[in-house]
C-alpha atoms as a PDB file:
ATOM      1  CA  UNK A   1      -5.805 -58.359   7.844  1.00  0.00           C
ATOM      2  CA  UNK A   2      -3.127 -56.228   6.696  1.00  0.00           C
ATOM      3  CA  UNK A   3      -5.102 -55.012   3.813  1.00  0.00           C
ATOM      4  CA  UNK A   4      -7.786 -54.169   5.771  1.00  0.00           C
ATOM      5  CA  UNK A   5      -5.866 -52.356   7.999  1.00  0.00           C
ATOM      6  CA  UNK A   6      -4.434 -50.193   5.105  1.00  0.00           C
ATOM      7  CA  UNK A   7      -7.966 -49.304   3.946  1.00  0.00           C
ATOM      8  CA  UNK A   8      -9.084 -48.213   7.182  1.00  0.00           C
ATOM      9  CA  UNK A   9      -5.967 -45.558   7.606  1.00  0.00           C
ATOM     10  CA  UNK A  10      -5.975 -44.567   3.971  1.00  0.00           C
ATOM     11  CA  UNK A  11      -9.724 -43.976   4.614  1.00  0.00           C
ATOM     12  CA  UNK A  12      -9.820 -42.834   8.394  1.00  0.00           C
ATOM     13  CA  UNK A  13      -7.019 -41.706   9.419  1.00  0.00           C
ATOM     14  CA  UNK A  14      -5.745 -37.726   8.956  1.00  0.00           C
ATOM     15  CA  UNK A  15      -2.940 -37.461   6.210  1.00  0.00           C
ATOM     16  CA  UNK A  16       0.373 -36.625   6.790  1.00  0.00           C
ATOM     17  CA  UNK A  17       1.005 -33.094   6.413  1.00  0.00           C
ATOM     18  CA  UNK A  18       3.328 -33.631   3.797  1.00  0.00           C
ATOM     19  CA  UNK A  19       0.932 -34.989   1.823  1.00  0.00           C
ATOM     20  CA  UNK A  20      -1.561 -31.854   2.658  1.00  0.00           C
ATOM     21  CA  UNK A  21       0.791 -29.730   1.276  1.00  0.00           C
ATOM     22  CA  UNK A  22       1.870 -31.529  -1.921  1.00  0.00           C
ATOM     23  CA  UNK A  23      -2.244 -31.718  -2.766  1.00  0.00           C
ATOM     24  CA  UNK A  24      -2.491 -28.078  -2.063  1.00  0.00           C
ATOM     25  CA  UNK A  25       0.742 -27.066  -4.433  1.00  0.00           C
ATOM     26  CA  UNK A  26      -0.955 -29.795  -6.928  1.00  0.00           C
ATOM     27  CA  UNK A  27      -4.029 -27.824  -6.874  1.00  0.00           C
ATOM     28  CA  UNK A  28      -2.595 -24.383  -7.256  1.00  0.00           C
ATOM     29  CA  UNK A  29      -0.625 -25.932 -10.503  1.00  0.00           C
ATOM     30  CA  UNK A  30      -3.698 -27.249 -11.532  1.00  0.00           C
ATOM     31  CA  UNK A  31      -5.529 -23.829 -11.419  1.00  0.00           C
ATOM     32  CA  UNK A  32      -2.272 -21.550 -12.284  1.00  0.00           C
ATOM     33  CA  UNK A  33      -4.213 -19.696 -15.014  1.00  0.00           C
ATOM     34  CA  UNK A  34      -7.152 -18.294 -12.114  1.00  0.00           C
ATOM     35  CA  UNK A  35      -4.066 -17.475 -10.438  1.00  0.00           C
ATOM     36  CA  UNK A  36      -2.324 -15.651 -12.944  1.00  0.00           C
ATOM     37  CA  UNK A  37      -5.782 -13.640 -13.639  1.00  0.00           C
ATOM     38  CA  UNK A  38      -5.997 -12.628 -10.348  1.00  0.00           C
ATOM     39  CA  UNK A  39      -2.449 -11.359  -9.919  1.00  0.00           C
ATOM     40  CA  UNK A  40      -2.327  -7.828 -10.844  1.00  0.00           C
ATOM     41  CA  UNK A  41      -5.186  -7.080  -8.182  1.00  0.00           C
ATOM     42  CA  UNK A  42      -3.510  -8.846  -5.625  1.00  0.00           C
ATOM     43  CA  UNK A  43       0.085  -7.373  -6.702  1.00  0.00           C
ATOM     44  CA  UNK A  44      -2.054  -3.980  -6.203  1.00  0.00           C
ATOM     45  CA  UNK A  45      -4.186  -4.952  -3.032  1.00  0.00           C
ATOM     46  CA  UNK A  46      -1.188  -5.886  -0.856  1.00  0.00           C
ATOM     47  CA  UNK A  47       0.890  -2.836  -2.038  1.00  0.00           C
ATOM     48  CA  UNK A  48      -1.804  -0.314  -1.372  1.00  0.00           C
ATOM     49  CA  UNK A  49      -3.937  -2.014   1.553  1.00  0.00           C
ATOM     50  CA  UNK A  50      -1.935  -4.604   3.447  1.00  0.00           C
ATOM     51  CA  UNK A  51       1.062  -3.400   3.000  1.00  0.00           C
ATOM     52  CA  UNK A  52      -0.047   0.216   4.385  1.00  0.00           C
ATOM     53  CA  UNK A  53      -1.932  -1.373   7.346  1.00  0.00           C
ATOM     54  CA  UNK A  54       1.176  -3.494   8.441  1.00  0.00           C
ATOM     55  CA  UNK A  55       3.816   0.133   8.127  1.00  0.00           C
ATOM     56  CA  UNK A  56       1.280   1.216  10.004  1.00  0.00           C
ATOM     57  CA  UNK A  57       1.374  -1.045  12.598  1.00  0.00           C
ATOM     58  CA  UNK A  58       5.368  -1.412  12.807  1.00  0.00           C
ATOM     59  CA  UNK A  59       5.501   2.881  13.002  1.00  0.00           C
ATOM     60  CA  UNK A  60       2.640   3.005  16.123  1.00  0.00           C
ATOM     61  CA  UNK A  61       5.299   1.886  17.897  1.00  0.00           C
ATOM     62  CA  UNK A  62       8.493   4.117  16.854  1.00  0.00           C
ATOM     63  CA  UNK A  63       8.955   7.698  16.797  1.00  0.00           C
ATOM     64  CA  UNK A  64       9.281   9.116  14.116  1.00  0.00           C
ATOM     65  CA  UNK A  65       9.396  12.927  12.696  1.00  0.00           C
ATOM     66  CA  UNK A  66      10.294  11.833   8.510  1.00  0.00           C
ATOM     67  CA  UNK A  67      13.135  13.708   9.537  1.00  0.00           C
ATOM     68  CA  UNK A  68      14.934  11.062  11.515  1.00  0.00           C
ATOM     69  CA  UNK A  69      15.043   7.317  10.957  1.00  0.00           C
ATOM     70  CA  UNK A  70      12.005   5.483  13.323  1.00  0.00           C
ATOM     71  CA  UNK A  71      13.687   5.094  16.740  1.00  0.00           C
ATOM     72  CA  UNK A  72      12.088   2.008  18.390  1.00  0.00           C
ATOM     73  CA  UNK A  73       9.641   3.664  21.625  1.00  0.00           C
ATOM     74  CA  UNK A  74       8.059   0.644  22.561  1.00  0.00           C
ATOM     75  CA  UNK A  75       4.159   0.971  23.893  1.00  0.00           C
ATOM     76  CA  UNK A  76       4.965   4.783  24.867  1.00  0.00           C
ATOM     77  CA  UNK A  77       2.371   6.030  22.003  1.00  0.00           C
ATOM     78  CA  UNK A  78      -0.506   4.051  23.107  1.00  0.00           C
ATOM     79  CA  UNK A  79       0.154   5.111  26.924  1.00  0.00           C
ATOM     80  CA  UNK A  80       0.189   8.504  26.100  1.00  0.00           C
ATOM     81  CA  UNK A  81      -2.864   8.548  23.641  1.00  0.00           C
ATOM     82  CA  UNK A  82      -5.476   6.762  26.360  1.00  0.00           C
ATOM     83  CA  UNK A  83      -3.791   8.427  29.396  1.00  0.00           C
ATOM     84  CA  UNK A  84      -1.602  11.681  28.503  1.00  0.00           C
ATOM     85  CA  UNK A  85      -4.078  12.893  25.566  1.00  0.00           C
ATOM     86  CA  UNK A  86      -7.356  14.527  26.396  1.00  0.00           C
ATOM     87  CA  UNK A  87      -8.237  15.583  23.017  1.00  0.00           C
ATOM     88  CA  UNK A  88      -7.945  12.014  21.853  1.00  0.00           C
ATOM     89  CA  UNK A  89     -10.939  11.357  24.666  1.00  0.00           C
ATOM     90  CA  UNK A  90     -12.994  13.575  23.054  1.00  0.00           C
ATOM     91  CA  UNK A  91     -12.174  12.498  19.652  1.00  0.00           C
ATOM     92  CA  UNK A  92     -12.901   9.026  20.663  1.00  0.00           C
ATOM     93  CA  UNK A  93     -16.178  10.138  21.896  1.00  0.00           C
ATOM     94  CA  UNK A  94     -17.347  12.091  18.967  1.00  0.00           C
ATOM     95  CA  UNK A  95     -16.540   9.243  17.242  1.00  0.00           C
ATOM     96  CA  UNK A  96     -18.673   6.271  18.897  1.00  0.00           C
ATOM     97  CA  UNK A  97     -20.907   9.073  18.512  1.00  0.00           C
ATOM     98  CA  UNK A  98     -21.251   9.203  14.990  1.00  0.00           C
ATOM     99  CA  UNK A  99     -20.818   5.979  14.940  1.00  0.00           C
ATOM    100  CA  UNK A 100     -23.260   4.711  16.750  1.00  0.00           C
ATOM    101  CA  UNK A 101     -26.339   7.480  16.173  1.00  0.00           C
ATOM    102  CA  UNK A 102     -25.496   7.777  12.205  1.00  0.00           C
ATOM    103  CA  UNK A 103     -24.372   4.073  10.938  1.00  0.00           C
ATOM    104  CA  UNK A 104     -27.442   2.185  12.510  1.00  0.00           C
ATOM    105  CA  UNK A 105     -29.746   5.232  11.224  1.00  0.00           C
ATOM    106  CA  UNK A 106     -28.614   6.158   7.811  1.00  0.00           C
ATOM    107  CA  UNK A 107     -28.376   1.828   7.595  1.00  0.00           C
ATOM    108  CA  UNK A 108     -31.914   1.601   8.438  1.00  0.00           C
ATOM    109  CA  UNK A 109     -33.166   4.750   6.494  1.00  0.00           C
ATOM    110  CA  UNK A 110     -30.685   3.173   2.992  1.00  0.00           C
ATOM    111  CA  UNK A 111     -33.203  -0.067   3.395  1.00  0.00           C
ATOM    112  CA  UNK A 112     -36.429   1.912   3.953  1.00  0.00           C
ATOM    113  CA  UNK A 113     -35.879   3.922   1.087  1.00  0.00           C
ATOM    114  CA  UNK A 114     -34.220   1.347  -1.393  1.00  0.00           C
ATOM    115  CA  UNK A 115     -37.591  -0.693  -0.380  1.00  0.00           C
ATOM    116  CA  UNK A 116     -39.826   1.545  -0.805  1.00  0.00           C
ATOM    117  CA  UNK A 117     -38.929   3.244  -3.990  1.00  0.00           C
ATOM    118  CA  UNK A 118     -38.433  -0.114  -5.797  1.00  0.00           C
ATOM    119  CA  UNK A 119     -41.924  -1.183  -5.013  1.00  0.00           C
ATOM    120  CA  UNK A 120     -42.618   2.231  -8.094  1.00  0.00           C
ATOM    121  CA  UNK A 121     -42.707   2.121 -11.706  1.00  0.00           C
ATOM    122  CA  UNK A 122     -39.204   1.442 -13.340  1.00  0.00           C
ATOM    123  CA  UNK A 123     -39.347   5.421 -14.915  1.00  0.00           C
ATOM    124  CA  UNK A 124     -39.822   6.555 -11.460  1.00  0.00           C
ATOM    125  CA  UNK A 125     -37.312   4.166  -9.330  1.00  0.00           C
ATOM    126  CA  UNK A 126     -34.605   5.082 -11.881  1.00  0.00           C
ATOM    127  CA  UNK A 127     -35.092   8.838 -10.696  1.00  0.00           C
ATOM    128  CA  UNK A 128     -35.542   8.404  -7.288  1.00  0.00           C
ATOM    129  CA  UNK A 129     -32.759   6.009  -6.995  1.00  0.00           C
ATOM    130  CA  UNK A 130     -30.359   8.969  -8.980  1.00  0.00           C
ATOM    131  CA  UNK A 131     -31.814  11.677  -6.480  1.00  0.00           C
ATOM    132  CA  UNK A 132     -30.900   9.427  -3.688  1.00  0.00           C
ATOM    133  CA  UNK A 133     -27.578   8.437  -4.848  1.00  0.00           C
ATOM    134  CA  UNK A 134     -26.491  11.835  -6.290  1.00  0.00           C
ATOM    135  CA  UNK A 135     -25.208  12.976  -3.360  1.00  0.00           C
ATOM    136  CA  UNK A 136     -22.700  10.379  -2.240  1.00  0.00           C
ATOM    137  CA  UNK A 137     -21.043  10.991  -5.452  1.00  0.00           C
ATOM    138  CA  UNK A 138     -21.324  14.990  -5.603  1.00  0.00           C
ATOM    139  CA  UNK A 139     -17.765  15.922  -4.162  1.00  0.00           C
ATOM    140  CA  UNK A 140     -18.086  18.414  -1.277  1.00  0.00           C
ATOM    141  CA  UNK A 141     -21.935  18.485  -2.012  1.00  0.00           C
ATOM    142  CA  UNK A 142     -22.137  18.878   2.071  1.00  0.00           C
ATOM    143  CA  UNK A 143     -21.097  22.332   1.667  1.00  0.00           C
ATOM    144  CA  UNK A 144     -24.556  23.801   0.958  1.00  0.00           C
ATOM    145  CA  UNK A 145     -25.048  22.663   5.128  1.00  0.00           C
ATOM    146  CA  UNK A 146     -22.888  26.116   5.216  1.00  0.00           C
ATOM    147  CA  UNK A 147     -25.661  28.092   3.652  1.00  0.00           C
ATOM    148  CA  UNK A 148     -28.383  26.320   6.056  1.00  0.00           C
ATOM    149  CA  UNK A 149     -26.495  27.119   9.234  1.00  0.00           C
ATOM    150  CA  UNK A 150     -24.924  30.464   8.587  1.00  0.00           C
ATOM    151  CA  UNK A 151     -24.697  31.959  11.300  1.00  0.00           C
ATOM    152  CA  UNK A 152     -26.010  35.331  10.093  1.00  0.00           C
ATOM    153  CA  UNK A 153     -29.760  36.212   8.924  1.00  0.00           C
ATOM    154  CA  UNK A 154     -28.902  34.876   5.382  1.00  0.00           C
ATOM    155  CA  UNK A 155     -29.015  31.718   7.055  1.00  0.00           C
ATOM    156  CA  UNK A 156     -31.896  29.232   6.048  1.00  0.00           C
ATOM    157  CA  UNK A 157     -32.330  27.884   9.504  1.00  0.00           C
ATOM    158  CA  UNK A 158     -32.135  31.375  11.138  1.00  0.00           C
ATOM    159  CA  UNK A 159     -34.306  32.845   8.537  1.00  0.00           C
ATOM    160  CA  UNK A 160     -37.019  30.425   9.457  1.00  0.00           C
ATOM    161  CA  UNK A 161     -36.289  30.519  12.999  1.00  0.00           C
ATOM    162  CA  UNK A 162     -36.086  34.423  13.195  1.00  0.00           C
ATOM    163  CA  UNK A 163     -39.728  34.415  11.010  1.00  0.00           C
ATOM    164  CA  UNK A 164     -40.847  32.358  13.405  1.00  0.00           C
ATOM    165  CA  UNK A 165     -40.016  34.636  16.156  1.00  0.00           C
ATOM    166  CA  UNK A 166     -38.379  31.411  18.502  1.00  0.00           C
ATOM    167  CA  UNK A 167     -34.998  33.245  18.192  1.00  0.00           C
ATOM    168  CA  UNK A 168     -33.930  36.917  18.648  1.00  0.00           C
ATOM    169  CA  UNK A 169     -30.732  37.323  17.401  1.00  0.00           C
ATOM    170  CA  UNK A 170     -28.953  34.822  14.648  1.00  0.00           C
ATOM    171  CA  UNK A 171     -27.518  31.932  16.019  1.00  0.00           C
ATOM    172  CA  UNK A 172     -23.667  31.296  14.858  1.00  0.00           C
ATOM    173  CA  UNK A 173     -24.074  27.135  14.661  1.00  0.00           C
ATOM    174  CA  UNK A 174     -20.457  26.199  13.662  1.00  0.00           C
ATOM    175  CA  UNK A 175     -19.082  28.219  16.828  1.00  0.00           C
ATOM    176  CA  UNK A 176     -21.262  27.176  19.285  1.00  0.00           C
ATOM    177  CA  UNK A 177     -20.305  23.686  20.689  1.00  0.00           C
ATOM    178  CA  UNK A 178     -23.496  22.944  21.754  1.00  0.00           C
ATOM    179  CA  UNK A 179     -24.631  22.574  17.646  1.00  0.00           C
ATOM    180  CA  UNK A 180     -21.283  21.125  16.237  1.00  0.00           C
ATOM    181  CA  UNK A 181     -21.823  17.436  16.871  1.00  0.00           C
ATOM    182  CA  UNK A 182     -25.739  17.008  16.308  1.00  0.00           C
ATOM    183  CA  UNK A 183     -25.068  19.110  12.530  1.00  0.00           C
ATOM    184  CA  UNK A 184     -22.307  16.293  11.794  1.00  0.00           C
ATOM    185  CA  UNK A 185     -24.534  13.858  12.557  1.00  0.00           C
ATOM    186  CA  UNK A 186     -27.731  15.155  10.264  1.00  0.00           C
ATOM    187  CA  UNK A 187     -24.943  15.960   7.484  1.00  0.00           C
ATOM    188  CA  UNK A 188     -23.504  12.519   7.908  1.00  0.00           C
ATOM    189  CA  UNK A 189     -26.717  10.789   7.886  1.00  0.00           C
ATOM    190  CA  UNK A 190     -27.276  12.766   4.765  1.00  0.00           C
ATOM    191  CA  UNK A 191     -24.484  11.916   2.425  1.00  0.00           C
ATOM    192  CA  UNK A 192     -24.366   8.288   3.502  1.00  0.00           C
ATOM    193  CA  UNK A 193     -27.415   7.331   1.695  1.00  0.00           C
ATOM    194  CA  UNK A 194     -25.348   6.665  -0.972  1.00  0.00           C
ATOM    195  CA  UNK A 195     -23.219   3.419  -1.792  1.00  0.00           C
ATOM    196  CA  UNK A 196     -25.836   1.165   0.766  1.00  0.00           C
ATOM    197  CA  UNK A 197     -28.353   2.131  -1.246  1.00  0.00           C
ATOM    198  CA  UNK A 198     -27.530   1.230  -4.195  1.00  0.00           C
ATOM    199  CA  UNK A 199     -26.742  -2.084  -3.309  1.00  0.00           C
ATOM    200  CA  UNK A 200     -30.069  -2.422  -1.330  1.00  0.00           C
ATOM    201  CA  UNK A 201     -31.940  -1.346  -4.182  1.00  0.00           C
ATOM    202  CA  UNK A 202     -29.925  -4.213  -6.584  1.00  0.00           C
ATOM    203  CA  UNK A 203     -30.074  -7.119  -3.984  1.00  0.00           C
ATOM    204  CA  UNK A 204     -34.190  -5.692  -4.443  1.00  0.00           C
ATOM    205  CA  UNK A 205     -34.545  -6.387  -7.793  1.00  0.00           C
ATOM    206  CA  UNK A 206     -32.712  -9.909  -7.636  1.00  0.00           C
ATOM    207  CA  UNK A 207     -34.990 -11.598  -5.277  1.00  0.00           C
ATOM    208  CA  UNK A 208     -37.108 -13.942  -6.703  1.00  0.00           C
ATOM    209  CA  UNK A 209     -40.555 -13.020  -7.275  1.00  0.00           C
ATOM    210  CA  UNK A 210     -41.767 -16.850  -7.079  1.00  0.00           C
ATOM    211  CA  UNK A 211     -40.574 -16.929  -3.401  1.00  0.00           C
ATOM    212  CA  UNK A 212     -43.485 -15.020  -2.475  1.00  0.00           C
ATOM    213  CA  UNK A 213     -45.551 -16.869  -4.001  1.00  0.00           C
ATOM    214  CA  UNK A 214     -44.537 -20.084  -2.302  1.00  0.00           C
ATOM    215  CA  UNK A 215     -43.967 -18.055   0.761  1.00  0.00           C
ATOM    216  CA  UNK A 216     -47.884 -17.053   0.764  1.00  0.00           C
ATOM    217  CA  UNK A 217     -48.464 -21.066   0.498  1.00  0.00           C
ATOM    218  CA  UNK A 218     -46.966 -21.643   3.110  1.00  0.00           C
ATOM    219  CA  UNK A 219     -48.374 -19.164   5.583  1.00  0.00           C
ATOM    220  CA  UNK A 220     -47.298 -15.784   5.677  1.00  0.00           C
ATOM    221  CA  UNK A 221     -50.047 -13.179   5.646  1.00  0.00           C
ATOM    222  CA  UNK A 222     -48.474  -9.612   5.086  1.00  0.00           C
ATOM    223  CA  UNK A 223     -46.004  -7.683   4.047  1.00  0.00           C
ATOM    224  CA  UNK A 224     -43.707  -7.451   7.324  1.00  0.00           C
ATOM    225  CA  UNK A 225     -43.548 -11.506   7.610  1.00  0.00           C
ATOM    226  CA  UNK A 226     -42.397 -11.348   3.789  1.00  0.00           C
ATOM    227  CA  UNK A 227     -39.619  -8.632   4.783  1.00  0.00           C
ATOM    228  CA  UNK A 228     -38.381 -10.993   7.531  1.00  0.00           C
ATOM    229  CA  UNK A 229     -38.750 -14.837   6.080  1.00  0.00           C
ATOM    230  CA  UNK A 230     -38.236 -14.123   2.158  1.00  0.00           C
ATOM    231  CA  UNK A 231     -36.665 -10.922   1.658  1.00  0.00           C
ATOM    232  CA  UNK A 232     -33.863 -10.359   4.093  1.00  0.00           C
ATOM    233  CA  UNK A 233     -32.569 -13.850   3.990  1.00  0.00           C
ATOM    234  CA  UNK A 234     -31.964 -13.405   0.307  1.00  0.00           C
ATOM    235  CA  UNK A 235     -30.362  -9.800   0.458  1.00  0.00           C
ATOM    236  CA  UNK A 236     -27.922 -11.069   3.035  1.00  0.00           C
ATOM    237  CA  UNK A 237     -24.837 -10.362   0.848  1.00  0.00           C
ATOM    238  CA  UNK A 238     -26.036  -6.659  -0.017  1.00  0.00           C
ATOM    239  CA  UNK A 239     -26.845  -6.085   3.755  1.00  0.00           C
ATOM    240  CA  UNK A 240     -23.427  -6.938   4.806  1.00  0.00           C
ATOM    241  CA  UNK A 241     -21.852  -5.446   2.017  1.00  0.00           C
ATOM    242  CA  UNK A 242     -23.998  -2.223   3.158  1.00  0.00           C
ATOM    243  CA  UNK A 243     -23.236  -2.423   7.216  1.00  0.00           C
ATOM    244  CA  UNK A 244     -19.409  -2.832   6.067  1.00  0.00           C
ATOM    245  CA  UNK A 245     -19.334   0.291   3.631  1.00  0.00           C
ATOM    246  CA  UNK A 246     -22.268   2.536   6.570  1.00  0.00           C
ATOM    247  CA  UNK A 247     -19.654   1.764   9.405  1.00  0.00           C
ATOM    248  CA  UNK A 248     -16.625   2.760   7.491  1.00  0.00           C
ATOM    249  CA  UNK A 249     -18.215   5.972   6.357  1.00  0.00           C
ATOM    250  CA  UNK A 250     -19.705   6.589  10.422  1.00  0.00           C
ATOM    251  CA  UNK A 251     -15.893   5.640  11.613  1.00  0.00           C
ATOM    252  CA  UNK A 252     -14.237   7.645   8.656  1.00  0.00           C
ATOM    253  CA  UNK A 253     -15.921  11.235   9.471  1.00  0.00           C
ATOM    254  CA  UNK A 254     -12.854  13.673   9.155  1.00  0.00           C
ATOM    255  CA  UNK A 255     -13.462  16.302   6.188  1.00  0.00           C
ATOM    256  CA  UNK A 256     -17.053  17.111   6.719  1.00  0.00           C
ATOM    257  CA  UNK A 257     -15.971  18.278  10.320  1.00  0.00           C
ATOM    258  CA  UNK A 258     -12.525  20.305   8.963  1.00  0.00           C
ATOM    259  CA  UNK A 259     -15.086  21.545   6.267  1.00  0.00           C
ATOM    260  CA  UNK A 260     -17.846  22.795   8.115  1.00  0.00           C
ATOM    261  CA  UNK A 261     -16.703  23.344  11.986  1.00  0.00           C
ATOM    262  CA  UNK A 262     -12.909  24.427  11.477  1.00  0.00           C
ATOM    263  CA  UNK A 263      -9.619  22.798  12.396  1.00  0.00           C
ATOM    264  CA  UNK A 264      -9.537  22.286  14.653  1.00  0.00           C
ATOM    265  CA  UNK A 265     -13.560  22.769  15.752  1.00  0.00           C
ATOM    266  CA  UNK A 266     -14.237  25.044  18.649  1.00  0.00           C
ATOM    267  CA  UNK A 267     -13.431  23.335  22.102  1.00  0.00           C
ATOM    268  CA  UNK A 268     -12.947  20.011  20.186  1.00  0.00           C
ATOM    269  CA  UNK A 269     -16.516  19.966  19.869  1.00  0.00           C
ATOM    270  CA  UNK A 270     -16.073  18.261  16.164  1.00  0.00           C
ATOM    271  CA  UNK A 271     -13.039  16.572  16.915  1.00  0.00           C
ATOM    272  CA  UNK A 272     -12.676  13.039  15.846  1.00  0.00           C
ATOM    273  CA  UNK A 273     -10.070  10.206  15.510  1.00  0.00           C
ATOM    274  CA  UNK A 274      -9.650  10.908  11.949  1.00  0.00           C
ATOM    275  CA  UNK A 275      -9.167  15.011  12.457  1.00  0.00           C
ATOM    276  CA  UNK A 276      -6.904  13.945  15.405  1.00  0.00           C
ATOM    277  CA  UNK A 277      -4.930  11.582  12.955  1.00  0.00           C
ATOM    278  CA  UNK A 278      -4.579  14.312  10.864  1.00  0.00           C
ATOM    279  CA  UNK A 279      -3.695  16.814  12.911  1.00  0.00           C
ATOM    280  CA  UNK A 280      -0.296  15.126  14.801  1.00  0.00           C
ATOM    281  CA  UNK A 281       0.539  13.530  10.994  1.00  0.00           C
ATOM    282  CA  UNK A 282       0.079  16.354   8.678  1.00  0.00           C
ATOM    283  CA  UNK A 283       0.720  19.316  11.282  1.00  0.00           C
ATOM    284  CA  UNK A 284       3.296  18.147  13.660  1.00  0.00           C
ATOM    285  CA  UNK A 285       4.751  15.491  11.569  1.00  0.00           C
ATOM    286  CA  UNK A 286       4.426  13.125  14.910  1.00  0.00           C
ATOM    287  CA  UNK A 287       3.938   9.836  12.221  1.00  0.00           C
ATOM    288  CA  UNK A 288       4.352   7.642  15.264  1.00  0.00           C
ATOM    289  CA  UNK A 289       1.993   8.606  17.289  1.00  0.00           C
ATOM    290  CA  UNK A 290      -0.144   9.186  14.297  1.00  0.00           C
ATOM    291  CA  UNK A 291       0.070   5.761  13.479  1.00  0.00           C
ATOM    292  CA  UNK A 292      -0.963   4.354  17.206  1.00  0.00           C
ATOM    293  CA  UNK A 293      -4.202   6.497  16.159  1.00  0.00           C
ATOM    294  CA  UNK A 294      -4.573   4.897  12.792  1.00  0.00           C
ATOM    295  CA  UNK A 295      -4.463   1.410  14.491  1.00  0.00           C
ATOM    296  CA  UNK A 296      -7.081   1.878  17.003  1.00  0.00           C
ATOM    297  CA  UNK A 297      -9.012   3.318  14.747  1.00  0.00           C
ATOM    298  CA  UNK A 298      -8.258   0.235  12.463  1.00  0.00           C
ATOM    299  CA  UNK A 299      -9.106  -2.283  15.277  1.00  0.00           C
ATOM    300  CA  UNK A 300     -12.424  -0.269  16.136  1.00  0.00           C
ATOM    301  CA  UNK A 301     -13.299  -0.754  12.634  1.00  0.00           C
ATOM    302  CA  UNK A 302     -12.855  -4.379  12.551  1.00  0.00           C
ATOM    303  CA  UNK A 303     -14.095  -5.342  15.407  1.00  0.00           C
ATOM    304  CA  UNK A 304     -17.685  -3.566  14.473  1.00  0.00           C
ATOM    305  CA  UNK A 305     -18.022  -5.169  11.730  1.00  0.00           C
ATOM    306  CA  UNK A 306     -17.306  -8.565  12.903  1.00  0.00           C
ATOM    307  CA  UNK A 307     -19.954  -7.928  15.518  1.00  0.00           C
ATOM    308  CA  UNK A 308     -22.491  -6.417  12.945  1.00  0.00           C
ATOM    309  CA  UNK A 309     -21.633  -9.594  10.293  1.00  0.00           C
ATOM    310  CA  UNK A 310     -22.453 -11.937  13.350  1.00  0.00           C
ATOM    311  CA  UNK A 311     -25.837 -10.137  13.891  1.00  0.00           C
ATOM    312  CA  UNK A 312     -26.766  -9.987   9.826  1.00  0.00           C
ATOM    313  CA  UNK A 313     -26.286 -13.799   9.970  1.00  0.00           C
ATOM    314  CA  UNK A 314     -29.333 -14.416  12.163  1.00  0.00           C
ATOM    315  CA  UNK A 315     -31.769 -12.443   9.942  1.00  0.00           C
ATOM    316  CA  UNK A 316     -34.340 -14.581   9.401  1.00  0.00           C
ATOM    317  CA  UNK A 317     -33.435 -17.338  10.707  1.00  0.00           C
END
C-alpha cells in the first residue's frame, strides 16, 4: 500500500518547489553553451533597452534639471501633464490621430501591395518591392513633401491648384493649422510602407504553394476565401511582426513634424508626444517630467499592441 501510495504522489502530486528549481538550474547547466551564445545580445539588450525603460521609469517620478541630483516629487509629473498641461492634450490628440488614421492604413495598404506585386514575374517584384521599400530607408527622403506644399507658386500642389483655377492666391500649408495634421498623416502613410512590407512580401513567398491546392479540395472557390483560410493563417508571424513595427512608427512621429511644420508647429497644430518629449528634455532640461511623457507614451505603445496581437490571433480561425 505504501508503494502505491508513493507512485501516486511521485506521479500526481505537484513537486516541491525545491525540486522545481534544482531541475530548472540542471537544465540551464545542461544548455550553458546556448546560453553563453546568447550573452553578448542580452549583455547589450538590457543595457540599451531595459535598462533605459526602467531609468525612465524611476526619473518620471523625480525632478530633475542634470544640474541637480533627482529630488524624489512623487506623482506631481503625471498630475501636472493630464491636468496642468494643455499642450500635452493636444499632443496626445495628434497622436491617437496618427495613430489610429495612419497605422491601420499604411498596415492595410503594406499587405495590398506586398500581395499584389508578388503575384508578378520575379524581374518585376524585385523592382517593385525596391521602389516600395526605398523610401523607408532614404534618410529625410520626406523632405521633397516641402517642395509639394510650398507655400508659394513654385509649389507642386499650388501650381496644379492655381492651373486649375480652384485657388486664387498660393496657399502657405505648413502655417495654416487647418493643413498641418492631414500632410503628417499622407507623409506618414508614405514612408511607412517600408519595413511591413518587406516582411509581408517574405512571409508571401514562404507559404506553401501545395496548400492551395488542398485548400481548392476541400472547398474554397476564389481568391478572397484563399486570403482568409490559407494565406493569413500562415503569415501570422510576419503580420504581427508588421502591426508591432506600423504602430511604433504611427506612435513614434516626432521628426517629420519638427521637419516639415516647425518647432514647435503653429498653434500646436503638429504637436505630438514625441515633439512634446523633446521639447521639456532637450529645451528646458525638465528630464523628469520628460520622462512621465516617455512612460505614457511607453504604456500607450504596449498596450496597442497587445490589443492588435490579440486580434491577429483570430485571423482565420
Amino acid at each position: 500500500m505504501n508503494n502505491e501510495r508513493n507512485a501516486f504522489q511521485k506521479i500526481f502530486l505537484p513537486k516541491p518547489a525545491n525540486h522545481q528549481r534544482n531541475s530548472t538550474w540542471s537544465l540551464m547547466r545542461q544548455n550553458k553553451q546556448s546560453y553563453f551564445l546568447i550573452a553578448p545580445y542580452f549583455v547589450l539588450f538590457f543595457t540599451f533597452t531595459v535598462l533605459p525603460v526602467l531609468m525612465a521609469v524611476a526619473l518620471s517620478f523625480t525632478s530633475f534639471n542634470m544640474l541637480q541630483p533627482p529630488q524624489f516629487a512623487g506623482w506631481s509629473n503625471y498630475i501636472r501633464l493630464f491636468l496642468e498641461n494643455e499642450v500635452f492634450m493636444t499632443a496626445l490628440q495628434n497622436t491617437l490621430i496618427i495613430a489610429v488614421v495612419a497605422g491601420p492604413v499604411s498596415y492595410v495598404l503594406c499587405f495590398t501591395f506586398a500581395w499584389i506585386i508578388n503575384e508578378m514575374p520575379p524581374k518585376i517584384r524585385a523592382f517593385m518591392t525596391v521602389i516600395f521599400y526605398a523610401p523607408s530607408i532614404s534618410g529625410n527622403v520626406f523632405f521633397v513633401w516641402l517642395w509639394f506644399f510650398s507655400g508659394d507658386r513654385m509649389g507642386f500642389v499650388n501650381g496644379l491648384l492655381l492651373n486649375w483655377g480652384l485657388i486664387d492666391a498660393p496657399i502657405n500649408y505648413f502655417r495654416d493649422p487647418r493643413y498641418i495634421l492631414p500632410i503628417l498623416l499622407v507623409v506618414q502613410i508614405w514612408l511607412s510602407l517600408g519595413v511591413a512590407f518587406l516582411a509581408f512580401i517574405a512571409g508571401l513567398q514562404t507559404v506553401d504553394r501545395a496548400m492551395y491546392e488542398a485548400g481548392a479540395m476541400d472547398g474554397i472557390r476564389n481568391r478572397w476565401q484563399e486570403l482568409w483560410y490559407i494565406t493569413l493563417p500562415s503569415m501570422r508571424p510576419q503580420l504581427m511582426f508588421g502591426a508591432v513595427m506600423q504602430i511604433t512608427a504611427s506612435f513614434a512621429v516626432g521628426d517629420i513634424s519638427i521637419q516639415l511644420a516647425g518647432f514647435p508647429s503653429v498653434a500646436y497644430a503638429g504637436e505630438t508626444i514625441v515633439t512634446h518629449m523633446m521639447d521639456f528634455g532637450w529645451i528646458r532640461f525638465e528630464m523628469g517630467f520628460a520622462s512621465a511623457i516617455a512612460v505614457i507614451l511607453f504604456l500607450m505603445m504596449v498596450g496597442t499592441n497587445k490589443a492588435v496581437q490579440r486580434l491577429l490571433r483570430k485571423v482565420g480561425t
